[in-house]
C-alpha atoms as a PDB file:
ATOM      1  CA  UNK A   1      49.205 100.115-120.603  1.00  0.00           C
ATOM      2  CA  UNK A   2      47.922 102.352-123.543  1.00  0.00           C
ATOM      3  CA  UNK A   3      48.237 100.254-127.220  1.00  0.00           C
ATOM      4  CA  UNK A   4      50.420 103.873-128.552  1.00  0.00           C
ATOM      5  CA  UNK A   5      52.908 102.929-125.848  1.00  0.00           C
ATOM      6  CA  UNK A   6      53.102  99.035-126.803  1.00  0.00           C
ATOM      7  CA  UNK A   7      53.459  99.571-130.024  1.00  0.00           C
ATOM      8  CA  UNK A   8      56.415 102.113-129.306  1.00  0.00           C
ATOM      9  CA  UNK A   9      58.185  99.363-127.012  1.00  0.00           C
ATOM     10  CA  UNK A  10      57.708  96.748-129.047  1.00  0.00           C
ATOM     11  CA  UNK A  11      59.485  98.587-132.124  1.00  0.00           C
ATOM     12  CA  UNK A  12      62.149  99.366-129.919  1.00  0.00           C
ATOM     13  CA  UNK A  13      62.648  96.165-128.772  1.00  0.00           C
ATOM     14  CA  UNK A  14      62.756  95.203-132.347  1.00  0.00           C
ATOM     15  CA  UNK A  15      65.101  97.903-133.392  1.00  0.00           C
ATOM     16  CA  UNK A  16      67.748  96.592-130.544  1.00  0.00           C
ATOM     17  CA  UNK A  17      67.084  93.153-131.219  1.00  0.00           C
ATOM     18  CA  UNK A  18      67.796  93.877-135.329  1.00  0.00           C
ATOM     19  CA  UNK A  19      71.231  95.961-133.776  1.00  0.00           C
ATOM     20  CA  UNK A  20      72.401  93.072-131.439  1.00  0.00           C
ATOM     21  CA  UNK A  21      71.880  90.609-134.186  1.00  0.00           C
ATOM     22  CA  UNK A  22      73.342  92.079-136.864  1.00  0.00           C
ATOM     23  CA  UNK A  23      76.273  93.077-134.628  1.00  0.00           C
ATOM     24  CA  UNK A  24      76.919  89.387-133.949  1.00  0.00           C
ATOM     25  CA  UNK A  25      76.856  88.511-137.209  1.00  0.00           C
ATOM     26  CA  UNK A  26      78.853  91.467-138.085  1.00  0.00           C
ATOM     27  CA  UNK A  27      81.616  90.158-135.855  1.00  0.00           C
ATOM     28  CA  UNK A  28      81.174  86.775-137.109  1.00  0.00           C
ATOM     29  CA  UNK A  29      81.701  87.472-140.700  1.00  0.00           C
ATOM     30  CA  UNK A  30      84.630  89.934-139.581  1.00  0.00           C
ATOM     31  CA  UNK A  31      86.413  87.496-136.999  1.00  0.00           C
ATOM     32  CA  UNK A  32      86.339  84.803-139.728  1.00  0.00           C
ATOM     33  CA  UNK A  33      88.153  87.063-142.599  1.00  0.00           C
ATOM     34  CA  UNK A  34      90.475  88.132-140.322  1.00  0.00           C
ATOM     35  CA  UNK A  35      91.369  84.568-139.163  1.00  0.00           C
ATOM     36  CA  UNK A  36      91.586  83.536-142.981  1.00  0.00           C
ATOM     37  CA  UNK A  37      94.300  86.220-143.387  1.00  0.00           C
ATOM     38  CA  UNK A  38      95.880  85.301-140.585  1.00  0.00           C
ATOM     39  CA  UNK A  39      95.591  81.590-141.399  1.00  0.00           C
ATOM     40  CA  UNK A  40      96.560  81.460-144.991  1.00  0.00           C
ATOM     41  CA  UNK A  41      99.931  79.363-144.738  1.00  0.00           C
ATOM     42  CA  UNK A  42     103.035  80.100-146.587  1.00  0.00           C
ATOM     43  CA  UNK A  43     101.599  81.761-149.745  1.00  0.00           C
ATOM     44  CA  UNK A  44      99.051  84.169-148.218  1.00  0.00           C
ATOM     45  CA  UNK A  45     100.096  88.097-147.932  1.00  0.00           C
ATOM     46  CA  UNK A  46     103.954  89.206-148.742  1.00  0.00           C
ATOM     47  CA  UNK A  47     106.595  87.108-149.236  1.00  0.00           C
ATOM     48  CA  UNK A  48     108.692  88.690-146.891  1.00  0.00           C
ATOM     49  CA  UNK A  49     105.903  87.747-144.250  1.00  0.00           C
ATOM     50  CA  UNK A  50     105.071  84.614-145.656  1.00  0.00           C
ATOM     51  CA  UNK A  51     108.748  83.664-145.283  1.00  0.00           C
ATOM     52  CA  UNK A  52     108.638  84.028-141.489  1.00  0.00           C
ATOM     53  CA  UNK A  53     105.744  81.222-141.535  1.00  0.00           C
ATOM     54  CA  UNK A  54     107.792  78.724-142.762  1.00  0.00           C
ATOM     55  CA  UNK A  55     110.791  79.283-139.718  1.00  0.00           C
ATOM     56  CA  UNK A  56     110.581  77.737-136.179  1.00  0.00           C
ATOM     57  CA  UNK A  57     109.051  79.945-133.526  1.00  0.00           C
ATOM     58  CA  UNK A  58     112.399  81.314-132.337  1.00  0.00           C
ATOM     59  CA  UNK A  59     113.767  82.055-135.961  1.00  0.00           C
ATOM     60  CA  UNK A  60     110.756  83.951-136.904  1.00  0.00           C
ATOM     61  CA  UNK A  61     110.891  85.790-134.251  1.00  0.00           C
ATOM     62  CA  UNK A  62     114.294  86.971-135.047  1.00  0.00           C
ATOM     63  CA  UNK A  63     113.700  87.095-138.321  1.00  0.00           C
ATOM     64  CA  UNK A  64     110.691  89.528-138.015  1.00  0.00           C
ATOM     65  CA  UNK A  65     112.961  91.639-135.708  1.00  0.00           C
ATOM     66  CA  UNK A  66     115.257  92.109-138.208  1.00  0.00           C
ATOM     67  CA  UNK A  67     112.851  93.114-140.717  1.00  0.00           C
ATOM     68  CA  UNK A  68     111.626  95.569-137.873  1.00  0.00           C
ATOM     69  CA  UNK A  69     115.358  97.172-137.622  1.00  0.00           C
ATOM     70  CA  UNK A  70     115.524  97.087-141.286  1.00  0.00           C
ATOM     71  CA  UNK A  71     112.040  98.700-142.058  1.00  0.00           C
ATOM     72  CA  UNK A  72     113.732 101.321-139.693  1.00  0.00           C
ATOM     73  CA  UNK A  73     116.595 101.720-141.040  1.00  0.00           C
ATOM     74  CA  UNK A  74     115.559 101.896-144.910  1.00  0.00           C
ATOM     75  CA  UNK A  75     112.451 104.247-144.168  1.00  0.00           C
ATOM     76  CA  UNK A  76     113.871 107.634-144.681  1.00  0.00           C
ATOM     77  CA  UNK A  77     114.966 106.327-147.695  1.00  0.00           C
ATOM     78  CA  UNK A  78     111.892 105.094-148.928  1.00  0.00           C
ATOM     79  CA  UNK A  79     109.961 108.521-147.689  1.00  0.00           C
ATOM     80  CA  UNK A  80     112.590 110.656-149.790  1.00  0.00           C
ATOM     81  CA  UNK A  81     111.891 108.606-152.875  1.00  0.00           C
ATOM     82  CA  UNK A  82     108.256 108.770-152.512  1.00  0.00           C
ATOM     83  CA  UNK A  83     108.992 112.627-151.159  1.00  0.00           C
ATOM     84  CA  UNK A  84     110.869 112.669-154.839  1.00  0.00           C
ATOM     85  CA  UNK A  85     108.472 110.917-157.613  1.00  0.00           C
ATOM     86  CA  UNK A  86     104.992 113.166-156.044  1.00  0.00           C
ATOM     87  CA  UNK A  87     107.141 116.557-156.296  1.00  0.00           C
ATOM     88  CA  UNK A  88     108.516 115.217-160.038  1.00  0.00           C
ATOM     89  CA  UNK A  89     105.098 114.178-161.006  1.00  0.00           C
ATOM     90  CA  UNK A  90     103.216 116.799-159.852  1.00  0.00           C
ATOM     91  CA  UNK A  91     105.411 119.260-161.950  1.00  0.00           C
ATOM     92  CA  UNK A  92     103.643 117.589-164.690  1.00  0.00           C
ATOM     93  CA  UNK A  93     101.303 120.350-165.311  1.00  0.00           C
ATOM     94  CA  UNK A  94     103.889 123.595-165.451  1.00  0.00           C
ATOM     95  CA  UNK A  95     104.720 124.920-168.494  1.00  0.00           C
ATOM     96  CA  UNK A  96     107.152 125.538-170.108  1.00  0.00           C
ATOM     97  CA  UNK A  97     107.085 121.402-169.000  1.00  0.00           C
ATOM     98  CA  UNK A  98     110.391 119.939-168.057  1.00  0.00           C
ATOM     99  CA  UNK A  99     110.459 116.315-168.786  1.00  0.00           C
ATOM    100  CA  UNK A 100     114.520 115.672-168.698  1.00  0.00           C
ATOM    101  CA  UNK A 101     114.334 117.372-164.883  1.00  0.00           C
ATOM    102  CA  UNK A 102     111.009 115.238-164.277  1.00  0.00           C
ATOM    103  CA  UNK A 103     112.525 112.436-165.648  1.00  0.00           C
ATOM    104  CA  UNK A 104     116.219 112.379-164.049  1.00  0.00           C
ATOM    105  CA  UNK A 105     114.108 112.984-160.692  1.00  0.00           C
ATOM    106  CA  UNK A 106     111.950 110.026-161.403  1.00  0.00           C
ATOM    107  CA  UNK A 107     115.380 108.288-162.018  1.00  0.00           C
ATOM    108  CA  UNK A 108     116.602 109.540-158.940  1.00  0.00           C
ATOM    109  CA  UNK A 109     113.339 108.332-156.707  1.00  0.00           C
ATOM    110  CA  UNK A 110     114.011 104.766-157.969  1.00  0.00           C
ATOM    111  CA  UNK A 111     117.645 104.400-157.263  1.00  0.00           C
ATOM    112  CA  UNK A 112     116.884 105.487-153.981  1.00  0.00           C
ATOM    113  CA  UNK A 113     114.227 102.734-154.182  1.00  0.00           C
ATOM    114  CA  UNK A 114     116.392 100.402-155.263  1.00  0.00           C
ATOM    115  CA  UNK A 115     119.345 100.824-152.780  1.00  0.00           C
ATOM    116  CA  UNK A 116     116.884 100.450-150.328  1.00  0.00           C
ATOM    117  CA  UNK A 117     115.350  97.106-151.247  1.00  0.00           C
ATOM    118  CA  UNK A 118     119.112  95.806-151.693  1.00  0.00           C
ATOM    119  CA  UNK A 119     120.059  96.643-148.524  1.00  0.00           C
ATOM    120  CA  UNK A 120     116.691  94.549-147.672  1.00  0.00           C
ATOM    121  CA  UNK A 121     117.796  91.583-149.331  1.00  0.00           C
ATOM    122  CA  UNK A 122     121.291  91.990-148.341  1.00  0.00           C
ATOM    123  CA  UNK A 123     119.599  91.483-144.403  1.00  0.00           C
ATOM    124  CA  UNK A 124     117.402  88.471-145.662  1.00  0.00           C
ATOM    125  CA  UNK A 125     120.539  86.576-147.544  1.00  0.00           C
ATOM    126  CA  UNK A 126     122.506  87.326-144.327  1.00  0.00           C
ATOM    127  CA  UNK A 127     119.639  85.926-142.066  1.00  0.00           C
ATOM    128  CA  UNK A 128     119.413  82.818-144.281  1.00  0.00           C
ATOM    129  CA  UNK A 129     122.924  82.441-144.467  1.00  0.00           C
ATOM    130  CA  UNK A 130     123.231  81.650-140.565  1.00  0.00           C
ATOM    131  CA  UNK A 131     120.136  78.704-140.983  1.00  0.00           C
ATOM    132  CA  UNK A 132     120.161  75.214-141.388  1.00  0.00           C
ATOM    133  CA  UNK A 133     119.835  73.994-144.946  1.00  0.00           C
ATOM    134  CA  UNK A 134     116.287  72.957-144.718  1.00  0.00           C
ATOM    135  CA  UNK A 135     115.008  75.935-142.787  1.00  0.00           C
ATOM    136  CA  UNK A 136     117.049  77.693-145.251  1.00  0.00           C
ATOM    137  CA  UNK A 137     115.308  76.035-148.073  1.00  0.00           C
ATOM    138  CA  UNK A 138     111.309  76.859-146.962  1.00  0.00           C
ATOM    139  CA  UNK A 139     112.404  79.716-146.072  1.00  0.00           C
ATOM    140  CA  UNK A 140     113.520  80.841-149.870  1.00  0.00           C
ATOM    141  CA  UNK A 141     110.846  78.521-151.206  1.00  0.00           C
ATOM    142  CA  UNK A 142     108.577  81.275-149.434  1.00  0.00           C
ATOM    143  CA  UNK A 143     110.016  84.483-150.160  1.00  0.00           C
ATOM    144  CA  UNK A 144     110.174  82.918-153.855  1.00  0.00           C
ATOM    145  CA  UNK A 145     106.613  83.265-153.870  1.00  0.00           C
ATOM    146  CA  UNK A 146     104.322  85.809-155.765  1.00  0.00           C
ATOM    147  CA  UNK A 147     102.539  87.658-153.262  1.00  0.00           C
ATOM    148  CA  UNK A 148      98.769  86.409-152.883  1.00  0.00           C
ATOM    149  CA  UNK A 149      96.077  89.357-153.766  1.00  0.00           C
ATOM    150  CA  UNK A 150      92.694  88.544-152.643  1.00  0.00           C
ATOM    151  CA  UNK A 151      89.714  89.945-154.168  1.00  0.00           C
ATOM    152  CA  UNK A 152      87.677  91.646-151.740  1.00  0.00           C
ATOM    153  CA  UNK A 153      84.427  89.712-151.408  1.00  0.00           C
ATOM    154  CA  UNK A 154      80.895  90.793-152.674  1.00  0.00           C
END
């Protein structure tokens, strides 16, 4: 074999070997962030999620299902809010500028926000209302919870 066509194999052996390993490692680094999300207990992620940890099997199950129906049920809601603040904000830069209209549409995106989340936590008190008391109390112990930010790593 001529030493022009070692040399070639031999750096693509090296290039695939450099892909597969870093690949693996790759997959390491990924699989174990994703099962430290996954794994963080009762204070990692939203409350709302959070609180679904701290319920038996069957419970959370039902529990997420209802947050499914609700999530449903409270989007198109949520989508004209957001529909309403980007059109009110982005009227920012017409002249002659129109706060009072900007600002009673701004208003009018958060009431819809707000009517929203209350139906939310009128679904939540009514889910916890049908538990046993000490379900019932992890349960708000974990939706009492500030929601856990993690930095994203170096």
């Amino acid at each position: 074999m001529e030493r022009r066509t070692l040399y070639i194999l031999l750096f693509v052996s090296l290039a695939a070997n450099l892909f597969i390993v870093g690949a693996a490692v790759g997959a390491l680094v990924l699989g174990a962030h994703l099962h430290g999300m996954m794994g963080r207990g009762l204070h990692g992620g939203p409350p709302m999620m959070a609180a679904a940890r701290s319920l038996p099997p069957q419970q959370a199950q039902a529990y997420r299902q209802m947050l499914h129906e609700e999530a449903g049920a409270i989007g198109p809601k949520m989508r004209q809010a957001r529909q309403l603040r980007r059109a009110a904000l982005g009227r920012l830069g017409v002249e002659p500028l129109d706060a009072a209209g900007i600002l009673r549409d701004l208003d009018s995106a958060r009431a819809l926000e707000g009517e929203a989340r209350s139906e939310v936590d009128h679904r939540i008190v009514d889910f916890a209302s049908r538990l046993p008391p000490d379900q019932r109390a992890g349960f708000g112990q974990a939706l009492a919870q500030p929601p856990r930010r993690e930095r994203p790593g170096p």
